[in-house]
C-alpha atoms as a PDB file:
ATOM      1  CA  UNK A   1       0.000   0.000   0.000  1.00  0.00           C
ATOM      2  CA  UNK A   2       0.986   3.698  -0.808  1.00  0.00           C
ATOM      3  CA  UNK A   3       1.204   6.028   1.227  1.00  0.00           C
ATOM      4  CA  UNK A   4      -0.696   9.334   0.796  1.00  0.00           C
ATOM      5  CA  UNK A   5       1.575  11.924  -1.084  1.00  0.00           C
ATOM      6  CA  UNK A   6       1.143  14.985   1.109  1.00  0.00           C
ATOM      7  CA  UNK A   7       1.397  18.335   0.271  1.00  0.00           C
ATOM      8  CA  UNK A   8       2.647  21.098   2.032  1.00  0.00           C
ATOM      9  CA  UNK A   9       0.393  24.418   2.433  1.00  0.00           C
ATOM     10  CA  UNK A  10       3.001  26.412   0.316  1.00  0.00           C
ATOM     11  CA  UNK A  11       2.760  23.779  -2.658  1.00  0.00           C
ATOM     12  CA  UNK A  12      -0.919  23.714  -2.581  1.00  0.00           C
ATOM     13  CA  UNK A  13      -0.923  28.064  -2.356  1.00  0.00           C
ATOM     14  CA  UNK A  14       1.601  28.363  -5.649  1.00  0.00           C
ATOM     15  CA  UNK A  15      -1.068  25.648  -7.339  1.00  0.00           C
ATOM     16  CA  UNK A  16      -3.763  28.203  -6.628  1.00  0.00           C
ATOM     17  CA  UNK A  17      -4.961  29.852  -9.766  1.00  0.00           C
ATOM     18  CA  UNK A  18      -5.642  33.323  -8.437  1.00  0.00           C
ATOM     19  CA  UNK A  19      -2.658  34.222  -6.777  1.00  0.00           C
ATOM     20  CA  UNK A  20      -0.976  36.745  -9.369  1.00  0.00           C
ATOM     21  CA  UNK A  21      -4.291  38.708  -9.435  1.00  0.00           C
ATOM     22  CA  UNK A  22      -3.639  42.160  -9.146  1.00  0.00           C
ATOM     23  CA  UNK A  23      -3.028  43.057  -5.949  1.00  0.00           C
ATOM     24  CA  UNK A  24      -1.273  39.840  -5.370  1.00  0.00           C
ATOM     25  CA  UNK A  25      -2.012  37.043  -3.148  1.00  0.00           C
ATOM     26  CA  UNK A  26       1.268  36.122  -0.369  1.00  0.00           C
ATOM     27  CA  UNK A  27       1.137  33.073   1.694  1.00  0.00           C
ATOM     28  CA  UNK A  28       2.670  34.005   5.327  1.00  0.00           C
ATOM     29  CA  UNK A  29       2.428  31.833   8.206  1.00  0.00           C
ATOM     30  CA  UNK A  30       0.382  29.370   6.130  1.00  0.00           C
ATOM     31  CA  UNK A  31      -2.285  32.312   6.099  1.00  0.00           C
ATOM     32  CA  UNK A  32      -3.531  33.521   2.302  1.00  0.00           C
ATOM     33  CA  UNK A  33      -4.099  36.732   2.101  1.00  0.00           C
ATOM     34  CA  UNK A  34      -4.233  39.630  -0.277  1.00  0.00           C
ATOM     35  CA  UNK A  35      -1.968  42.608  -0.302  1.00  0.00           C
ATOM     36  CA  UNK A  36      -3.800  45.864  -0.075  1.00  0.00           C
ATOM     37  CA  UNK A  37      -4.446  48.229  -3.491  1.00  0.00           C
ATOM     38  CA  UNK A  38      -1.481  50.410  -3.824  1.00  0.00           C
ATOM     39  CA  UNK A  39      -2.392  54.291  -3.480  1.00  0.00           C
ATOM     40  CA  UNK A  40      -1.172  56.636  -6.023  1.00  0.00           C
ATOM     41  CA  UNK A  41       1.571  58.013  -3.465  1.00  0.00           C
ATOM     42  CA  UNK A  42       2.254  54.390  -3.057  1.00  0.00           C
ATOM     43  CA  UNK A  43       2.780  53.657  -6.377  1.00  0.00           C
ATOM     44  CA  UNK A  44       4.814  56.548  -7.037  1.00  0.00           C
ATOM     45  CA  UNK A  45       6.657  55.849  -4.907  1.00  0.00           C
ATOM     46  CA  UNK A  46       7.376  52.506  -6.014  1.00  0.00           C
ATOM     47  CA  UNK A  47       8.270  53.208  -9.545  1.00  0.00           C
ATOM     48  CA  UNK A  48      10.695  56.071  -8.562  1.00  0.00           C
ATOM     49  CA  UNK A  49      12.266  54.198  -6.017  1.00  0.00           C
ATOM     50  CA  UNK A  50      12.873  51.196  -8.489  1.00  0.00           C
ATOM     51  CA  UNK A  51      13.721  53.621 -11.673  1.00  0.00           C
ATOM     52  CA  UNK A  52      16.323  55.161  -8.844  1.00  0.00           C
ATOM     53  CA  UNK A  53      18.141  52.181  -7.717  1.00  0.00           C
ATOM     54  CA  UNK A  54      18.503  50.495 -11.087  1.00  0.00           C
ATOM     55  CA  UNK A  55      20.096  54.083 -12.489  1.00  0.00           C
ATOM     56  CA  UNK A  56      22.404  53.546  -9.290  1.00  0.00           C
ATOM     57  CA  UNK A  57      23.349  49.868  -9.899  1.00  0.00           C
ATOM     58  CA  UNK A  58      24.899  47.941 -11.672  1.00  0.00           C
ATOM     59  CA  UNK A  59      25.763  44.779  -9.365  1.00  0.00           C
ATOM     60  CA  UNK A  60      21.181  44.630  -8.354  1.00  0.00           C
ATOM     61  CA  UNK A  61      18.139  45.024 -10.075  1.00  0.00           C
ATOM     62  CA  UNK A  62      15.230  46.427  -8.420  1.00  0.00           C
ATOM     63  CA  UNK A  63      12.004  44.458  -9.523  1.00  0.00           C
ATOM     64  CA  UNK A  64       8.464  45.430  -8.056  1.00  0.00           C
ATOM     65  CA  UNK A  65       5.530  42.736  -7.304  1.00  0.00           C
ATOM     66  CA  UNK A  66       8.268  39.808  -7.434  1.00  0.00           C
ATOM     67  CA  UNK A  67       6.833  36.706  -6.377  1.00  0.00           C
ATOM     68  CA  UNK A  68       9.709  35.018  -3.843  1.00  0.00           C
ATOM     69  CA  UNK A  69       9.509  31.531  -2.330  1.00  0.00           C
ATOM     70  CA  UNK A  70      11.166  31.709   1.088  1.00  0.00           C
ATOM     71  CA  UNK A  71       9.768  28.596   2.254  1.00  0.00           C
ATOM     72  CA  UNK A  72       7.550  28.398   4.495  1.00  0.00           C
ATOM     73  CA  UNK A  73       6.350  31.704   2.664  1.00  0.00           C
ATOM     74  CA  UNK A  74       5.760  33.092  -0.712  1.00  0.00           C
ATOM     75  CA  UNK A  75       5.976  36.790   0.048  1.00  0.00           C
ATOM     76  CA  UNK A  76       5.316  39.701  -2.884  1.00  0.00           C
ATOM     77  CA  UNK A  77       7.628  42.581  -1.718  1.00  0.00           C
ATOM     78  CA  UNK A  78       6.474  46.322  -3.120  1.00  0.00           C
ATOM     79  CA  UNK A  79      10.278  45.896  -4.227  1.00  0.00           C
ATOM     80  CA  UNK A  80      12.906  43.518  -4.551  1.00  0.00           C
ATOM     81  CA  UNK A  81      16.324  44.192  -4.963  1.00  0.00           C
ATOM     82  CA  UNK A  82      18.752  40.942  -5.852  1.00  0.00           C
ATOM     83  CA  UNK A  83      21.898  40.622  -7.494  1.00  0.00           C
ATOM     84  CA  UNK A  84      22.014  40.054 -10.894  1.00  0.00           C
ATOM     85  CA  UNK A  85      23.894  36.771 -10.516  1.00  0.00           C
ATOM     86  CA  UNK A  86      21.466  35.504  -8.484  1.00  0.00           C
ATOM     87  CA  UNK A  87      18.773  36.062 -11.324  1.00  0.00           C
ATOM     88  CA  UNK A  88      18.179  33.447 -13.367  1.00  0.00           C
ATOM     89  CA  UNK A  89      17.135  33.198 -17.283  1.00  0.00           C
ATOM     90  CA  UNK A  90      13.618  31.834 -16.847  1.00  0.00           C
ATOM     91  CA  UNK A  91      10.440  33.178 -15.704  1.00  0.00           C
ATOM     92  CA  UNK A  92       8.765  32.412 -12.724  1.00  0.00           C
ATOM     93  CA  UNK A  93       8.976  33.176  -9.133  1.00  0.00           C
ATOM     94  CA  UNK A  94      12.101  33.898  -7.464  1.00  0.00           C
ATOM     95  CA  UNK A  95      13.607  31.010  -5.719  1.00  0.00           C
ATOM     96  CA  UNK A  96      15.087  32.569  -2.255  1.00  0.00           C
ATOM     97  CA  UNK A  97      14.986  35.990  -0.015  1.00  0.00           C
ATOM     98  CA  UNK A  98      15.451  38.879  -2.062  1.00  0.00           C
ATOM     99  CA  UNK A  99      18.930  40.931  -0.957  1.00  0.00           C
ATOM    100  CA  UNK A 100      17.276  43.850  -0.413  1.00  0.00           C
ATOM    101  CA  UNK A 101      13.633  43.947   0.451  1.00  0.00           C
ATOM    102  CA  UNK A 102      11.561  47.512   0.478  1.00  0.00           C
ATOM    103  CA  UNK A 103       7.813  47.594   1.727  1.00  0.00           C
ATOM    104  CA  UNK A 104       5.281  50.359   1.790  1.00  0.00           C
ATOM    105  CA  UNK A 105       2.747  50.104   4.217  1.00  0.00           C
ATOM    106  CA  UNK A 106      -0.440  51.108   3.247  1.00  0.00           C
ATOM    107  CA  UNK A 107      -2.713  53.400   5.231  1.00  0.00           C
ATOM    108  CA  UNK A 108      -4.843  49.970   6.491  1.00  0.00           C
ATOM    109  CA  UNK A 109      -1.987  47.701   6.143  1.00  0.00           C
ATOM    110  CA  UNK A 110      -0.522  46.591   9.512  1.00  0.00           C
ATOM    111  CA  UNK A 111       2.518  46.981  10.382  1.00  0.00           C
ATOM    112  CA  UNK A 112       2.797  44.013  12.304  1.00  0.00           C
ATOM    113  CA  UNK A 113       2.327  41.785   9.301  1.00  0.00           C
ATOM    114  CA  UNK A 114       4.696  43.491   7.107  1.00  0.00           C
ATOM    115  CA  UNK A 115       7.548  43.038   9.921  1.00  0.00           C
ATOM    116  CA  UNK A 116       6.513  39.244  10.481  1.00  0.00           C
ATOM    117  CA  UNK A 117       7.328  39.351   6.375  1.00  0.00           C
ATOM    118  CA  UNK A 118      10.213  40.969   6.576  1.00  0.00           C
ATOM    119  CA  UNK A 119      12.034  38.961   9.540  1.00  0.00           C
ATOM    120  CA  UNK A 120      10.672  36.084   8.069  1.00  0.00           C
ATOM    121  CA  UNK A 121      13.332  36.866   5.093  1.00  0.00           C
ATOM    122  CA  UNK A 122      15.966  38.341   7.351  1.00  0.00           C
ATOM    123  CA  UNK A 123      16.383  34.892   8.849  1.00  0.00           C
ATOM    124  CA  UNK A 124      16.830  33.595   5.441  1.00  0.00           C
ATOM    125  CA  UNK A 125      19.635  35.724   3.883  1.00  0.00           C
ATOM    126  CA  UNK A 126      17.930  39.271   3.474  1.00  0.00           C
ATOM    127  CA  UNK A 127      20.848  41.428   3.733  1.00  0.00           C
ATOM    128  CA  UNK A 128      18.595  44.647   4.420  1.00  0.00           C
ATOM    129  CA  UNK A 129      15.243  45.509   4.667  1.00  0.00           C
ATOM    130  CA  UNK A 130      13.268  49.021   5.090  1.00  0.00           C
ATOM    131  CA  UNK A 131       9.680  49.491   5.861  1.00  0.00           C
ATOM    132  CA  UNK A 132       8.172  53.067   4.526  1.00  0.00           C
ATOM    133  CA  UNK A 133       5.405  54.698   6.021  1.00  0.00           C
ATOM    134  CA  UNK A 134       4.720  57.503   3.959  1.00  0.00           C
ATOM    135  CA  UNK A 135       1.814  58.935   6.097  1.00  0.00           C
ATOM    136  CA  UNK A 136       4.472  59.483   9.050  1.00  0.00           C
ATOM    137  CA  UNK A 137       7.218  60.027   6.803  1.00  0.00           C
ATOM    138  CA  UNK A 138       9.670  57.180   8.577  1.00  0.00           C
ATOM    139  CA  UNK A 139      11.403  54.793   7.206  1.00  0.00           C
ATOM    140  CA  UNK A 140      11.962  51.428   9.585  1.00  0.00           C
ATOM    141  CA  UNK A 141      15.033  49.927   8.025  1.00  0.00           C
ATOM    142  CA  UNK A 142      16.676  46.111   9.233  1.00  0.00           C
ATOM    143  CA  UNK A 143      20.330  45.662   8.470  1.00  0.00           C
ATOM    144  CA  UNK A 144      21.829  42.034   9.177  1.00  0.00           C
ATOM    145  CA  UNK A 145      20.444  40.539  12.690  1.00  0.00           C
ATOM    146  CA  UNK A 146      20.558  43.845  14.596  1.00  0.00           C
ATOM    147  CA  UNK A 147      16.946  45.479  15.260  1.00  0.00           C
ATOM    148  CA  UNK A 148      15.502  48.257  12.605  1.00  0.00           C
ATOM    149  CA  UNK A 149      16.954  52.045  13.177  1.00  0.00           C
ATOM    150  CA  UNK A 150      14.038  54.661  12.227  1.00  0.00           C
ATOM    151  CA  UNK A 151      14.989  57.107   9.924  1.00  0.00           C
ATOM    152  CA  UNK A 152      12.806  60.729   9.366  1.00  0.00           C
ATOM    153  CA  UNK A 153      13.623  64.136   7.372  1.00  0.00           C
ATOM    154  CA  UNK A 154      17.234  64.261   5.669  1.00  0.00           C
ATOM    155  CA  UNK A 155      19.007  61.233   7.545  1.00  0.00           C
ATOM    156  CA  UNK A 156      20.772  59.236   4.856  1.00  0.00           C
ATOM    157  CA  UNK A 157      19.177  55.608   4.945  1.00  0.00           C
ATOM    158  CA  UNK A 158      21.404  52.450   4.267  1.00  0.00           C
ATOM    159  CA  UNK A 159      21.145  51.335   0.889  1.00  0.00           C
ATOM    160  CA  UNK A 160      22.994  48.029  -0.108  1.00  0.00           C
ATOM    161  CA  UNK A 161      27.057  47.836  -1.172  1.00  0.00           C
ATOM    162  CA  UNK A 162      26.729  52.351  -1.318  1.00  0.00           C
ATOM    163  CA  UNK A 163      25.246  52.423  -4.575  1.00  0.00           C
ATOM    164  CA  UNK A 164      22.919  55.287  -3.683  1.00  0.00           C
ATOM    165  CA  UNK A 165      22.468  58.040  -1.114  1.00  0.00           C
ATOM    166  CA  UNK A 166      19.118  59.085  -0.454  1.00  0.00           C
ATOM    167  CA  UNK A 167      17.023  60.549   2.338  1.00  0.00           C
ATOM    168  CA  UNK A 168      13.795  60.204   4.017  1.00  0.00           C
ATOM    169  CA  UNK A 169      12.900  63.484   2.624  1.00  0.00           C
ATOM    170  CA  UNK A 170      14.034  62.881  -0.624  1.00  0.00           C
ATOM    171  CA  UNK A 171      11.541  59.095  -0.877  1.00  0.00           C
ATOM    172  CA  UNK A 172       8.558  61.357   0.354  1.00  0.00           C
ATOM    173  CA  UNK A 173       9.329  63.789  -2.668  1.00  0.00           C
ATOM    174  CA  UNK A 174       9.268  61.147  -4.756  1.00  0.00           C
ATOM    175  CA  UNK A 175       5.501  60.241  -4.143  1.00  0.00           C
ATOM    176  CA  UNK A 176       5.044  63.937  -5.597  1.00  0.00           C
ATOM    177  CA  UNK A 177       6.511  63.275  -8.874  1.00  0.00           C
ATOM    178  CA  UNK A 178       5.099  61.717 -12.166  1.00  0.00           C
END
């Protein structure tokens, strides 16, 4: 007699056919759950921040909405920054934590979830993180095992191997432009 093949609940979520609906679906702590709609300062954000980084870089790429499996989670980051030799040639979901990890919380997003996300891939090789609340213009940011720093106004913010210097001040500016 067989016995029964079983599947694990982050097999069964990547089977799941509505899972790259926009806003994507993440799997975290074996809980499915939606990510929130982006806001247009939110978005703006995002795409200036990306645009920025991969004008910056030439070791990363900055990707937004990347699927990751970081088993036992498959977390969506508003960004991910990895190095480019850790990219591979096919399509698909990215197999490991993302170097660099950048989240946005939204204004009904808790925070407490998006840090559970983000340790989650600190344990598992996620060199630096930074959580951005745009509504109190902070940025929480993670850097190897030690606990986040909050950064406000012009404080320079780390960024990954110096590729970039940018503020606080100057991310909130960036929700202003087109």
């Amino acid at each position: 007699m067989q016995s029964p093949i079983t599947v694990s609940p982050l097999e069964r979520f990547l089977t799941q056919p509505n899972i790259e609906e926009s806003p994507a679906w993440e799997l975290i702590y074996g809980r499915s759950q939606q990510k929130p709609m982006p806001t247009l300062f939110h978005s703006r954000l995002q795409r200036n921040l990306v645009n920025v980084i991969n004008q910056h870089s030439q070791a990363y790429e900055a990707i937004q909405e990347l699927r990751c499996i970081v088993p036992p989670f498959s977390p969506v980051p508003d960004i991910a920054v990895i190095a480019i030799e850790r990219l591979s040639d096919t399509d698909g979901p990215f197999e490991g934590a993302p170097d660099w990890l950048i989240e946005i919380r939204s204004p009904d997003q808790s925070t407490i979830k998006l840090q559970e996300k983000i340790l989650h891939c600190m344990s598992q090789g996620t060199q630096l993180a930074w959580l951005i609340d745009i509504q109190r213009q902070q940025l929480w940011a993670w850097e190897a095992q030690e606990l986040p720093l909050i950064y406000a106004g012009d404080e320079r913010v780390p960024v990954l191997d110096e590729m970039l210097v940018i503020s606080v001040t100057d991310m909130i500016a960036m929700t202003q432009r087109r």
